[in-house]
C-alpha atoms as a PDB file:
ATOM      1  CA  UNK A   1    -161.126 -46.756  -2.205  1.00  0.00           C
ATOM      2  CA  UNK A   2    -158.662 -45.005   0.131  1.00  0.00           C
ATOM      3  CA  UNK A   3    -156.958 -41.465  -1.510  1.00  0.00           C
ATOM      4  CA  UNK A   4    -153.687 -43.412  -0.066  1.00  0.00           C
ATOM      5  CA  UNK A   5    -152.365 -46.786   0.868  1.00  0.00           C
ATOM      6  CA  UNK A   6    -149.109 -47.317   2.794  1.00  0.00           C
ATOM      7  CA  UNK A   7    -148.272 -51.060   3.268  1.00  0.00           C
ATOM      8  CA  UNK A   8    -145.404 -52.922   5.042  1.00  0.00           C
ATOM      9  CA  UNK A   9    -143.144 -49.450   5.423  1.00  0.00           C
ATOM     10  CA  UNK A  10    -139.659 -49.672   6.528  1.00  0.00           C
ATOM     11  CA  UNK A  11    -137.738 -46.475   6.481  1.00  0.00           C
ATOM     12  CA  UNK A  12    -134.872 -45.272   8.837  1.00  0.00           C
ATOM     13  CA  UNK A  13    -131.593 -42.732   9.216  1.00  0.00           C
ATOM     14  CA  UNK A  14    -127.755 -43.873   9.053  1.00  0.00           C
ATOM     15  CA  UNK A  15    -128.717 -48.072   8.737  1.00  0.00           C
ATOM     16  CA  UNK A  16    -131.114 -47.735  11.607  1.00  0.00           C
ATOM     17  CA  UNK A  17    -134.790 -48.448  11.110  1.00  0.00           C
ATOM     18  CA  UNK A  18    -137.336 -45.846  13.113  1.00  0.00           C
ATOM     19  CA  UNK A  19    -140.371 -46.926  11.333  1.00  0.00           C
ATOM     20  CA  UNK A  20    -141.110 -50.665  11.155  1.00  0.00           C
ATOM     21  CA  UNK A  21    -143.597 -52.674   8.773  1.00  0.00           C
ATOM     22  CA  UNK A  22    -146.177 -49.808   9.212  1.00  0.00           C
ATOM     23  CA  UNK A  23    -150.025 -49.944   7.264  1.00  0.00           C
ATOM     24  CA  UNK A  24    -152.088 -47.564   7.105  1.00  0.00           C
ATOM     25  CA  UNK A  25    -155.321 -45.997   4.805  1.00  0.00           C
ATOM     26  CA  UNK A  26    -156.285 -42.701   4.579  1.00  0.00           C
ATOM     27  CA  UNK A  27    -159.913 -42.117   3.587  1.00  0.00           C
ATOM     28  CA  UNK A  28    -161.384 -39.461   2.164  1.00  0.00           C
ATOM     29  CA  UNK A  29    -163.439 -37.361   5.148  1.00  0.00           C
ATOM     30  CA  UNK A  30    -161.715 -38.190   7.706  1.00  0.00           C
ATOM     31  CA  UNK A  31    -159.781 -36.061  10.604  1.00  0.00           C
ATOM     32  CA  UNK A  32    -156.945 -38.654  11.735  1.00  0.00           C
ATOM     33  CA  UNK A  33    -154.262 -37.783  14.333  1.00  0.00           C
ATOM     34  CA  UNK A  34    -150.593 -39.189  14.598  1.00  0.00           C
ATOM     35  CA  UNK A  35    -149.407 -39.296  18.082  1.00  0.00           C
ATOM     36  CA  UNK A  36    -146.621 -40.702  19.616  1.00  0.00           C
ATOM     37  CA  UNK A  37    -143.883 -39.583  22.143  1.00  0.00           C
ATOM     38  CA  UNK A  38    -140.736 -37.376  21.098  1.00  0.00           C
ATOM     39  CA  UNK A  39    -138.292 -39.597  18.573  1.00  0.00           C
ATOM     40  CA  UNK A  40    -141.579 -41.577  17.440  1.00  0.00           C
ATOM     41  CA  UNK A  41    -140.939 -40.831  13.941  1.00  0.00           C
ATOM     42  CA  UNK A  42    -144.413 -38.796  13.113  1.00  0.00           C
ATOM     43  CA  UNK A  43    -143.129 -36.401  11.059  1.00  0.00           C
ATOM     44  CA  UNK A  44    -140.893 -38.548   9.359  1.00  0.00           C
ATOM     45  CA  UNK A  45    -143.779 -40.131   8.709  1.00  0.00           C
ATOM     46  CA  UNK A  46    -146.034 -37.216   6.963  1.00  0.00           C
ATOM     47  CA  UNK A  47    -143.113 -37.051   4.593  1.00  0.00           C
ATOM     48  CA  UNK A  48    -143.032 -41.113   3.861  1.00  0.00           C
ATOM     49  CA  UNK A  49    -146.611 -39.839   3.073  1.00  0.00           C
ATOM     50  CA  UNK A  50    -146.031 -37.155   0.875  1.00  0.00           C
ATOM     51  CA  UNK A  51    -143.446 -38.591  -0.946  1.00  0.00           C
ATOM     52  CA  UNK A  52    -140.671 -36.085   0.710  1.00  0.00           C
ATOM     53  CA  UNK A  53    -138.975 -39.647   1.881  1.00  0.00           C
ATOM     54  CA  UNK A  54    -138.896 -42.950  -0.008  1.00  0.00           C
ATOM     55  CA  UNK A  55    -139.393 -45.801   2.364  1.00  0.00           C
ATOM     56  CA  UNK A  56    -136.532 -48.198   2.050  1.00  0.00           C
ATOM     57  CA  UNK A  57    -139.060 -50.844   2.136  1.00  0.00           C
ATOM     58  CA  UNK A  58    -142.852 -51.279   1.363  1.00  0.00           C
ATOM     59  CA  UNK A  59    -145.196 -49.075  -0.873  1.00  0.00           C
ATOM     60  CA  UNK A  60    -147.341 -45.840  -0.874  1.00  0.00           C
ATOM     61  CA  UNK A  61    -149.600 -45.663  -3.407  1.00  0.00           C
ATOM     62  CA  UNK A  62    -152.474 -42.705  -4.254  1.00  0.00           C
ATOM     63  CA  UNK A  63    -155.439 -43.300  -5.876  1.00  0.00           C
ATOM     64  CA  UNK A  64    -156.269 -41.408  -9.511  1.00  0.00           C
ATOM     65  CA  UNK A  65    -158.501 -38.993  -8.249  1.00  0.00           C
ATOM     66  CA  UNK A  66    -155.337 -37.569  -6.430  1.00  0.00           C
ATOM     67  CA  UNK A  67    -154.599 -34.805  -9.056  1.00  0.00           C
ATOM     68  CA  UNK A  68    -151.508 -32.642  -9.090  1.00  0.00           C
ATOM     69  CA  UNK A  69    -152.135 -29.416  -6.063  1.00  0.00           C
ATOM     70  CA  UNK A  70    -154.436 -31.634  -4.444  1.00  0.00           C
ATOM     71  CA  UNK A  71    -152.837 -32.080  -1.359  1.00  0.00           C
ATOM     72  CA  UNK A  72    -151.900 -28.919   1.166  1.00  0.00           C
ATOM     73  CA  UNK A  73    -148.999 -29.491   3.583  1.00  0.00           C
ATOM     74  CA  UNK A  74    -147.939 -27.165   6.636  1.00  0.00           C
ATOM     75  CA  UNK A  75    -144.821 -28.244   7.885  1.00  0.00           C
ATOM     76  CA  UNK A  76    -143.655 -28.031  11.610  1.00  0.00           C
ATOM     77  CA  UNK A  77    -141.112 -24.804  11.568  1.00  0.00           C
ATOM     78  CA  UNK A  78    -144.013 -23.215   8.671  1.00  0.00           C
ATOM     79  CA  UNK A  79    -144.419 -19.893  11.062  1.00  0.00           C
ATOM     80  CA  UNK A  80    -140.918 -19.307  11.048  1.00  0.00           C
ATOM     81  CA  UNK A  81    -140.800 -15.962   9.325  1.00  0.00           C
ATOM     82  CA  UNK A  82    -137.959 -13.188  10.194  1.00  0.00           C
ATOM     83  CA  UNK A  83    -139.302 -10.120  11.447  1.00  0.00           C
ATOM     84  CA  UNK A  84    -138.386  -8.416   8.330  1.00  0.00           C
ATOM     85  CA  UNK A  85    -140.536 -10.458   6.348  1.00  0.00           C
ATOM     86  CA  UNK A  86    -142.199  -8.130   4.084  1.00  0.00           C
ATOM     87  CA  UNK A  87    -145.591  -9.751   2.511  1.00  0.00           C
ATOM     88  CA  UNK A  88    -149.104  -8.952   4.435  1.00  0.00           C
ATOM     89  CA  UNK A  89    -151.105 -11.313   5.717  1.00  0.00           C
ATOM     90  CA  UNK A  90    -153.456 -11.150   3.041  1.00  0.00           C
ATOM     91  CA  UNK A  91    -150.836 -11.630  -0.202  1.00  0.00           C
ATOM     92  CA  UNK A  92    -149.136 -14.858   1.562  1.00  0.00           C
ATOM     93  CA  UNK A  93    -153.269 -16.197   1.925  1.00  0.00           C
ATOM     94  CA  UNK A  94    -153.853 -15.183  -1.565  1.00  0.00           C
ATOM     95  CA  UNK A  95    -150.638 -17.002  -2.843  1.00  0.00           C
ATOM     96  CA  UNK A  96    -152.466 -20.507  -1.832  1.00  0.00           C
ATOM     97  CA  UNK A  97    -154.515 -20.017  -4.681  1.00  0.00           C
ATOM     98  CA  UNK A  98    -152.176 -19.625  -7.585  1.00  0.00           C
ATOM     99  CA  UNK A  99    -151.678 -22.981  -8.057  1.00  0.00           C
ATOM    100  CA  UNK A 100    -154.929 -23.424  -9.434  1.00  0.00           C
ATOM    101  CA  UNK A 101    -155.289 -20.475 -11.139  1.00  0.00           C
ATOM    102  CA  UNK A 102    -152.215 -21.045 -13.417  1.00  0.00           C
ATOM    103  CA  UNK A 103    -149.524 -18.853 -14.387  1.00  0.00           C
ATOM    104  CA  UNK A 104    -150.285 -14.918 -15.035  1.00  0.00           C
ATOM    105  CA  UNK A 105    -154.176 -15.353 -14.632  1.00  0.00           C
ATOM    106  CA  UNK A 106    -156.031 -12.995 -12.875  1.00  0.00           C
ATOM    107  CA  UNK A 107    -157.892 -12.936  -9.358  1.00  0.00           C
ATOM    108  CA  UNK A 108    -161.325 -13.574  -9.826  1.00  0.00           C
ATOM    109  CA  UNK A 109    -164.527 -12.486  -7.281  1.00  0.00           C
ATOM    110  CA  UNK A 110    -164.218 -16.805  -5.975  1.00  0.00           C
ATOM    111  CA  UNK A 111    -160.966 -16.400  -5.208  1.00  0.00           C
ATOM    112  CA  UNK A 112    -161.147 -12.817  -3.498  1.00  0.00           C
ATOM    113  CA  UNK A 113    -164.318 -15.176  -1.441  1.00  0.00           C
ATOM    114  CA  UNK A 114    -162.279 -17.865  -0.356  1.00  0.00           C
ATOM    115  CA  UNK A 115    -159.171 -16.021   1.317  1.00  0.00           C
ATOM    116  CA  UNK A 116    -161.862 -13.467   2.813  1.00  0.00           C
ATOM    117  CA  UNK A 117    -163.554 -16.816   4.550  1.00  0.00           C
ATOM    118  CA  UNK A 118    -160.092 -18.729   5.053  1.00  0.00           C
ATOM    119  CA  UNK A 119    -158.848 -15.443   6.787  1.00  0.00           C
ATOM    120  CA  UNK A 120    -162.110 -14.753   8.545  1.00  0.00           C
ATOM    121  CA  UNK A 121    -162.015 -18.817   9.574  1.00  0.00           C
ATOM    122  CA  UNK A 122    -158.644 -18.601  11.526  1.00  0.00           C
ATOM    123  CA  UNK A 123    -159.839 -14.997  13.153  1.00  0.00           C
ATOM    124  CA  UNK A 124    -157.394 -12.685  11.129  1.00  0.00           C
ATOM    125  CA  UNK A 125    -159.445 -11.070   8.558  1.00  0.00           C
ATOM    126  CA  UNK A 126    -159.089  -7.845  10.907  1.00  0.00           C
ATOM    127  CA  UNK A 127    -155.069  -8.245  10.284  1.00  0.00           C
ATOM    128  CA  UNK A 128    -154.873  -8.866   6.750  1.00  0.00           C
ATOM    129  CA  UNK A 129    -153.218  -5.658   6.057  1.00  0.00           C
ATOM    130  CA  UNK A 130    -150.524  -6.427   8.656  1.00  0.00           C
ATOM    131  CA  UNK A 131    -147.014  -7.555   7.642  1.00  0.00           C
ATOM    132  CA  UNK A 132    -146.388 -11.082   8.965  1.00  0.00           C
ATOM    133  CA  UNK A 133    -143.332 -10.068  11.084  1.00  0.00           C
ATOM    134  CA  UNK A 134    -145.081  -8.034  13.055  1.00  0.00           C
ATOM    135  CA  UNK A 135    -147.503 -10.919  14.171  1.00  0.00           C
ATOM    136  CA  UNK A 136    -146.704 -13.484  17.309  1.00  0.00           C
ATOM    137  CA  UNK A 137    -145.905 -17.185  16.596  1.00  0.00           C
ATOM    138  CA  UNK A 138    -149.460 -18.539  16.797  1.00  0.00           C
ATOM    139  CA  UNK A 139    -150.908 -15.987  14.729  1.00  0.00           C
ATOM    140  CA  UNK A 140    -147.839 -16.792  12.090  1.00  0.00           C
ATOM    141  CA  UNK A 141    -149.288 -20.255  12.224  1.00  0.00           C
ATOM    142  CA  UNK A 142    -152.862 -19.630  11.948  1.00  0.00           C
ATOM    143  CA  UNK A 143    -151.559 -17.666   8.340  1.00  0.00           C
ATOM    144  CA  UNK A 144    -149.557 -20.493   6.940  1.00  0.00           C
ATOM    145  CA  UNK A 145    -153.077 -22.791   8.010  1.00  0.00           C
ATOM    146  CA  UNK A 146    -155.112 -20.426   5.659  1.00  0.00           C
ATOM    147  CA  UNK A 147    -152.700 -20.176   3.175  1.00  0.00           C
ATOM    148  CA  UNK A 148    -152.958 -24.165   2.805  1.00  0.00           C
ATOM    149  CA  UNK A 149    -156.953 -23.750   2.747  1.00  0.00           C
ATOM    150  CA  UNK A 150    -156.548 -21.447  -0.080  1.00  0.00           C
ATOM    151  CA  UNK A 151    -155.699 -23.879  -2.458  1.00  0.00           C
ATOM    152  CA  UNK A 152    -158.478 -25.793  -1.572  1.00  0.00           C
ATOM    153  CA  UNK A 153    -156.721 -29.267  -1.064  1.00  0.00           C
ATOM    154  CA  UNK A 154    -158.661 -32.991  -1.207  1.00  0.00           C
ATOM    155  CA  UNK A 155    -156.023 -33.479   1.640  1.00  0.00           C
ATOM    156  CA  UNK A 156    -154.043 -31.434   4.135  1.00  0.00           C
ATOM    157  CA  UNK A 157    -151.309 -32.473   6.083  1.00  0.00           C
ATOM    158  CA  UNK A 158    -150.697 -30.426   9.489  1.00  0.00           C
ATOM    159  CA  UNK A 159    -147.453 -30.699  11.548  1.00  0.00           C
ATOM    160  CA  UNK A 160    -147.858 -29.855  14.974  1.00  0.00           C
ATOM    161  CA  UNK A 161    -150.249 -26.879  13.771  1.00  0.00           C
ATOM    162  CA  UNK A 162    -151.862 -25.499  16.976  1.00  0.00           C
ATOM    163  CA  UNK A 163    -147.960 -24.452  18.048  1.00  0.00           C
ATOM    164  CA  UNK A 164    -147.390 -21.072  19.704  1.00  0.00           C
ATOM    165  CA  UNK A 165    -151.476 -20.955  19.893  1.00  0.00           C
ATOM    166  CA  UNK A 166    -153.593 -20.331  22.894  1.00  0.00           C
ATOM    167  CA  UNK A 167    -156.325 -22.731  24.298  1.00  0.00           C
ATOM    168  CA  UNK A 168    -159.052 -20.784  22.799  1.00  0.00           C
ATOM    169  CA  UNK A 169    -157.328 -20.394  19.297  1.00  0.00           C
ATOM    170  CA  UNK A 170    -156.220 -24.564  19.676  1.00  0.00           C
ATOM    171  CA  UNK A 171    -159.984 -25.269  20.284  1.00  0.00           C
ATOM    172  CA  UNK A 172    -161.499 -23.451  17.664  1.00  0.00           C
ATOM    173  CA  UNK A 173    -159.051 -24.929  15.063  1.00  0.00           C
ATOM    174  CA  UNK A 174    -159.921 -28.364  15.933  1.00  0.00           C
ATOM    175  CA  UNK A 175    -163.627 -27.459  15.354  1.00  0.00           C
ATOM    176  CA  UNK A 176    -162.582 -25.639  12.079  1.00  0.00           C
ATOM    177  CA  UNK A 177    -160.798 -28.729  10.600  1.00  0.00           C
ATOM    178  CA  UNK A 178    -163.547 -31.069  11.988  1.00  0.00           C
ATOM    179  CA  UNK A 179    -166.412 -28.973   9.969  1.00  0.00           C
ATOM    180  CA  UNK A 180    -164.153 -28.419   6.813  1.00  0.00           C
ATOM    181  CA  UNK A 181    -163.881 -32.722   6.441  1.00  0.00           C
ATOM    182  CA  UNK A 182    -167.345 -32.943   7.487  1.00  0.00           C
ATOM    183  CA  UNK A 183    -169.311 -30.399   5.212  1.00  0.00           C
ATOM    184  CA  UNK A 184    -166.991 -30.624   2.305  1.00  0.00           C
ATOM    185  CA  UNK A 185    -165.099 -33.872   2.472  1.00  0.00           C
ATOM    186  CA  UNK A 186    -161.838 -33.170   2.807  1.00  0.00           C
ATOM    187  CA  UNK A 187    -159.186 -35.314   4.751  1.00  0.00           C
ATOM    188  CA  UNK A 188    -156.808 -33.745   7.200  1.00  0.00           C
ATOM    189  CA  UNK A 189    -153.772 -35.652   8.865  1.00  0.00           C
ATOM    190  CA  UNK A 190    -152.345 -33.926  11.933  1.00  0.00           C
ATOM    191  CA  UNK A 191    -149.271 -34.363  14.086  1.00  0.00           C
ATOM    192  CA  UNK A 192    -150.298 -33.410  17.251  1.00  0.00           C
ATOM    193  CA  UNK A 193    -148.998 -34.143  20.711  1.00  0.00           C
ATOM    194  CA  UNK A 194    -152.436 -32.193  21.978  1.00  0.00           C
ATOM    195  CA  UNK A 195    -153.997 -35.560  21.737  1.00  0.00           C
ATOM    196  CA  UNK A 196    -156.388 -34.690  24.865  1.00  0.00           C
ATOM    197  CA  UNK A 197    -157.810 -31.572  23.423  1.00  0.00           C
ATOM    198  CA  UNK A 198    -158.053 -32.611  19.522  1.00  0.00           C
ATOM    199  CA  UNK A 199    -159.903 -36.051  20.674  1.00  0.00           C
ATOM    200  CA  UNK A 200    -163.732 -34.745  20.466  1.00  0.00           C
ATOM    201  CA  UNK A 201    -163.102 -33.817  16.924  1.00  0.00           C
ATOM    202  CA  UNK A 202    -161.055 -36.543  15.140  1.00  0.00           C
ATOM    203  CA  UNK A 203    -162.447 -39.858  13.344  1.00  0.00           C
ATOM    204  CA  UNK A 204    -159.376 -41.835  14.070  1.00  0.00           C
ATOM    205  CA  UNK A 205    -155.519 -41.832  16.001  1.00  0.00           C
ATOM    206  CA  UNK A 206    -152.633 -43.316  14.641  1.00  0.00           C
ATOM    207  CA  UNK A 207    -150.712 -44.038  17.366  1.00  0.00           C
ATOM    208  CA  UNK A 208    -146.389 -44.255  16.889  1.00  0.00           C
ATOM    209  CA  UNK A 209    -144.286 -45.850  19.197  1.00  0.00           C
ATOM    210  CA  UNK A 210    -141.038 -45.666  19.113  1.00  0.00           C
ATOM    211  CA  UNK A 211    -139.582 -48.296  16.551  1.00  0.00           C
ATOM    212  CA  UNK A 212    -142.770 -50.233  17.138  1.00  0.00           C
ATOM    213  CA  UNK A 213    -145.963 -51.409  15.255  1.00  0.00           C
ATOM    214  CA  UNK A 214    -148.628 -48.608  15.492  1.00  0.00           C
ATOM    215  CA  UNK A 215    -151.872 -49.090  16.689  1.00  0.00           C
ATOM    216  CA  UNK A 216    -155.066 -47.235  14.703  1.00  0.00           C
ATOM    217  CA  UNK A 217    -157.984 -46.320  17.076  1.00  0.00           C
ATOM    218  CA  UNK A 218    -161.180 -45.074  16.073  1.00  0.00           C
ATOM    219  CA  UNK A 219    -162.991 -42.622  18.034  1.00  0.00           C
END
């Protein structure tokens, strides 16, 4: 049973149509890319996905086990913080988990854990004290990733993520969202235009293009 089925999808801007009788499952494990050149309509289709945008045509449906704060989403401009922004790394991490906690309740040891290993997972457990204006773009991006992790999602949705990263950082993502599906099951979608790089670690590509029929690949 997929966590979500999109069938026969027709959705567009100002009477014209940019997605076209689009299918799709998303399983639960899996590491699938959407790739496609500029104007291909991938992020318009994340938020068909996420119920952002209601497809003009066609249906999305979740499964039940989809509960309420179980899916994560990092949008594309996500690291887009002014430089006076005035949390620290470490309170924006920690505010991934309040969803689950509920309203007024208290940190516990589990949830002091999991930012420590989200933070330590994306290499900035040494800034966690800093003040996220003070940090470069990728590093901005690598916070808003762990902040997602911290609420500990059955699904996380990525849009362009690795942007304003390094190779080294770009690589070691990809390996850090391919062992977080593997060892604990989650599902991650990802826009990515990094297709070469991301390849060794994803189960499948959704490819977009243009206003045409997309093609699913397994790898």
């Amino acid at each position: 049973m997929p966590l979500c089925t999109m069938r026969n999808i027709v959705f567009g801007y100002d009477q014209e149509p940019v997605i076209r009788d689009f299918s799709a499952d998303f399983h639960k494990g899996e590491f699938i890319a959407i790739h496609g050149p500029n104007g291909a309509a991938k992020t318009t289709l994340l938020k068909l996905l996420l119920g952002i945008a209601k497809p003009w045509s066609g249906t999305v449906r979740w499964s039940a086990e989809m509960k309420r704060g179980s899916v994560a989403y990092v949008p594309q401009q996500a690291a887009s913080f002014n430089p006076g922004f005035p949390s620290k790394v470490i309170e924006l991490v920690k505010s991934g988990c309040y969803p689950g906690l509920g309203l007024f309740r208290p940190f516990h040891s589990r949830q002091h854990a999991l930012v420590e290993e989200v933070l330590k997972e994306v290499g900035l457990w040494e800034l966690r004290d800093r003040k996220i204006g003070e940090l470069s773009g990728g590093q901005k991006q690598r916070v808003c990733i762990a902040r997602a992790m911290a609420q500990q999602p059955d699904l996380l949705v990525l849009d362009e993520p690795v942007t304003g990263m390094d190779a080294a950082n770009r690589a070691s993502l990809y390996q850090w969202l391919h062992g977080t599906v593997k060892s604990q099951g989650r599902s991650v979608v990802m826009v990515t235009h990094n297709l070469h790089e991301a390849e060794p670690y994803l189960d499948r590509v959704i490819y977009l293009e243009g206003k045409e029929a997309c093609e699913h690949v397994s790898i």
